[in-house]
Protein backbone atom coordinates (compact mmCIF):
# COMPACT_ATOMS: atom_id res chain seq x y z
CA UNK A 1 -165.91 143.11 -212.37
CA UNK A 2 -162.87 140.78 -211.43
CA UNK A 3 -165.08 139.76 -208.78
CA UNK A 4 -167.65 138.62 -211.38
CA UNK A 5 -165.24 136.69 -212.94
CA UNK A 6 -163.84 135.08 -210.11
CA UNK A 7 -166.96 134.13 -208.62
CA UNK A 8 -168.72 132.85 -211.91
CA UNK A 9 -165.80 130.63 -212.26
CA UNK A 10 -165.63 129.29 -208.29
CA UNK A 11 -169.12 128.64 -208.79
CA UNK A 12 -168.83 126.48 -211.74
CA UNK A 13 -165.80 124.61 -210.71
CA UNK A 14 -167.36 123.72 -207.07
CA UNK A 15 -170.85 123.40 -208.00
CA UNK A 16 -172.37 120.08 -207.81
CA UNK A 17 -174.60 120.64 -211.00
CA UNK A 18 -172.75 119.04 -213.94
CA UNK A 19 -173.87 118.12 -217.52
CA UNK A 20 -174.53 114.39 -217.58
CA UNK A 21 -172.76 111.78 -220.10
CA UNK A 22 -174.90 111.72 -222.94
CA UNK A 23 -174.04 108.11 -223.49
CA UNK A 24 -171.46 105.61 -223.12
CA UNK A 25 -170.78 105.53 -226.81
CA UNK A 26 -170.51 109.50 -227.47
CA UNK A 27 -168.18 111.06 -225.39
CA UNK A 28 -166.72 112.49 -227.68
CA UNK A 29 -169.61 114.55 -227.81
CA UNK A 30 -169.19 115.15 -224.40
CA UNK A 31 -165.54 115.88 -224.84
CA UNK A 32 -166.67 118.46 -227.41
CA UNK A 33 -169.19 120.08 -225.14
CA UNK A 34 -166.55 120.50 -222.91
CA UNK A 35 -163.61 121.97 -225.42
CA UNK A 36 -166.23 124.69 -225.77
CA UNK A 37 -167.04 125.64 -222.53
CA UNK A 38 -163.58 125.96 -222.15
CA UNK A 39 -162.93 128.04 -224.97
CA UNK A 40 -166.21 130.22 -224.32
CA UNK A 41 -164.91 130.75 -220.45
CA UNK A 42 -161.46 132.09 -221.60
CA UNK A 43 -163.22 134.27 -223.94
CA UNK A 44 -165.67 135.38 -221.21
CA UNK A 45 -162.69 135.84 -218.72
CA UNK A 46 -160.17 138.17 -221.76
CA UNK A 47 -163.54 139.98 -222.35
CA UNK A 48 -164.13 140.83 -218.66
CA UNK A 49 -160.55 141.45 -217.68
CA UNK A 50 -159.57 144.08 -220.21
CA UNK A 51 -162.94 146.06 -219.27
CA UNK A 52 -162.13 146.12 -215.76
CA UNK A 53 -158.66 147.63 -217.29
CA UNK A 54 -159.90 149.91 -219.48
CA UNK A 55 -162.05 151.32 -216.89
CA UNK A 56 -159.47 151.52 -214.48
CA UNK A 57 -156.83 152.87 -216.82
CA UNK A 58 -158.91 155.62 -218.84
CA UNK A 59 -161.34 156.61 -216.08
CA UNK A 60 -162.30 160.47 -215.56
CA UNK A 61 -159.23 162.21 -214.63
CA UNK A 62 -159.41 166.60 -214.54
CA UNK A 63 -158.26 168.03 -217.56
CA UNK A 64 -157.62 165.36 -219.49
CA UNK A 65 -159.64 164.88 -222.22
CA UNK A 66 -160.81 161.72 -225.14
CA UNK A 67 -158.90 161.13 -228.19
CA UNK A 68 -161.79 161.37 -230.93
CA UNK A 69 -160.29 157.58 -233.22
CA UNK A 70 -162.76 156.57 -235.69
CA UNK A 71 -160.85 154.13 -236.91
CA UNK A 72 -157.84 151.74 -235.86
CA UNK A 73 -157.05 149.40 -238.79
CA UNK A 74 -154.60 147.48 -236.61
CA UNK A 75 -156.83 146.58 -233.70
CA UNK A 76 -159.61 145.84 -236.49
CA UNK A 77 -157.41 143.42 -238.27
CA UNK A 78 -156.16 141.98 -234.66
CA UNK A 79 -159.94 141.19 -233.72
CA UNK A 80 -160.90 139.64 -237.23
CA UNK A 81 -157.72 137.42 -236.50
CA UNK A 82 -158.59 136.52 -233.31
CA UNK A 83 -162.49 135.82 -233.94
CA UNK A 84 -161.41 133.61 -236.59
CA UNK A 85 -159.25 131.67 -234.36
CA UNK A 86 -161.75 131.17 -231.69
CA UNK A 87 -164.48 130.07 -234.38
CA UNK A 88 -162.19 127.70 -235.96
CA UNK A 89 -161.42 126.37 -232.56
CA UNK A 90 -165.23 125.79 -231.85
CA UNK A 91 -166.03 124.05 -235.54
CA UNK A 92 -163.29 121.78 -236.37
CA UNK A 93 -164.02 119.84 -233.43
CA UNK A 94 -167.74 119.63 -234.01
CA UNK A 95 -167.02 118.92 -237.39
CA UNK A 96 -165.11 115.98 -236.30
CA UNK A 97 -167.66 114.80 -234.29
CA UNK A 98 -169.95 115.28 -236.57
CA UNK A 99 -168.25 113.17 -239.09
CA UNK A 100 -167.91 110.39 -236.16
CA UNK A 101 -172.39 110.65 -235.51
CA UNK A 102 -173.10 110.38 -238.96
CA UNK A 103 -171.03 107.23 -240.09
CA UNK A 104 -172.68 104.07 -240.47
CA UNK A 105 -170.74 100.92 -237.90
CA UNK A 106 -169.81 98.42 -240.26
CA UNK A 107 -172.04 95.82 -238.70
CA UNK A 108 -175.00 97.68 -238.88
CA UNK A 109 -178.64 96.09 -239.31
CA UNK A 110 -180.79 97.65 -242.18
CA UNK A 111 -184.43 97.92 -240.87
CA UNK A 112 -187.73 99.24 -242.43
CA UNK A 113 -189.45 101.61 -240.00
CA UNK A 114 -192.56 102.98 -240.78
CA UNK A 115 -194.66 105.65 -238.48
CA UNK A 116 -198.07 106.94 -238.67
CA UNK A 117 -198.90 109.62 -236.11
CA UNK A 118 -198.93 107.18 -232.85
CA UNK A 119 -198.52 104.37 -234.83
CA UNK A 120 -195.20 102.70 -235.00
CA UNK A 121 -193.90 99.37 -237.06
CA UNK A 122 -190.82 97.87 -238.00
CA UNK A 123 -190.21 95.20 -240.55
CA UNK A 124 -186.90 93.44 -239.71
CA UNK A 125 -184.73 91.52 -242.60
């Protein structure tokens, strides 16, 4: 499993397949993009890393035998915590970019565009 890891992360850092700019005015968008891969990767790599230790630490041994927990409020309150964290980590940046997309440049033009199936015109001020 650590293997996994290891080699899905060589592979993405020396691969020469990487996600274009998407322009040169929104790299922040980019920058976003980015932020989350980062975020989803350390995710992937916790994830990955404590199930290669809990297979390693509670695997089969004679004579011992399972703990029957059907509920840990702790750990259940720890992973709430922490899934909030990470999802806050993913929106407030999108959020932000978001807000950045959607505003209006002060110098903006206001044109009349007007489409019919294939049809396109534009009536200019």
């Amino acid at each position: 499993m650590l293997l996994v890891v290891a080699g899905s992360i060589l592979f993405h850092v020396l691969s020469p397949w990487r996600a274009t700019p998407i322009a040169s005015n929104w790299g922040f968008i980019d920058d976003t993009m980015g932020l989350t891969f980062l975020v989803t990767t350390a995710g992937f790599v916790a994830v990955i890393v404590f199930m290669a230790y809990c297979l390693y630490r509670f695997r089969h041994v004679p004579g011992r035998r399972a703990a029957y927990e059907p509920e840990n409020q702790k750990l259940e309150a720890w992973l709430g915590i922490v899934t909030t964290i990470a999802v806050v980590i993913l929106l407030a940046p999108g959020l932000l970019v978001w807000g950045q997309f959607i505003t209006v440049p002060k110098d903006a033009m206001e044109i009349e565009a007007i489409g019919v199936q294939w049809n396109w015109s534009y009536r200019l001020p």
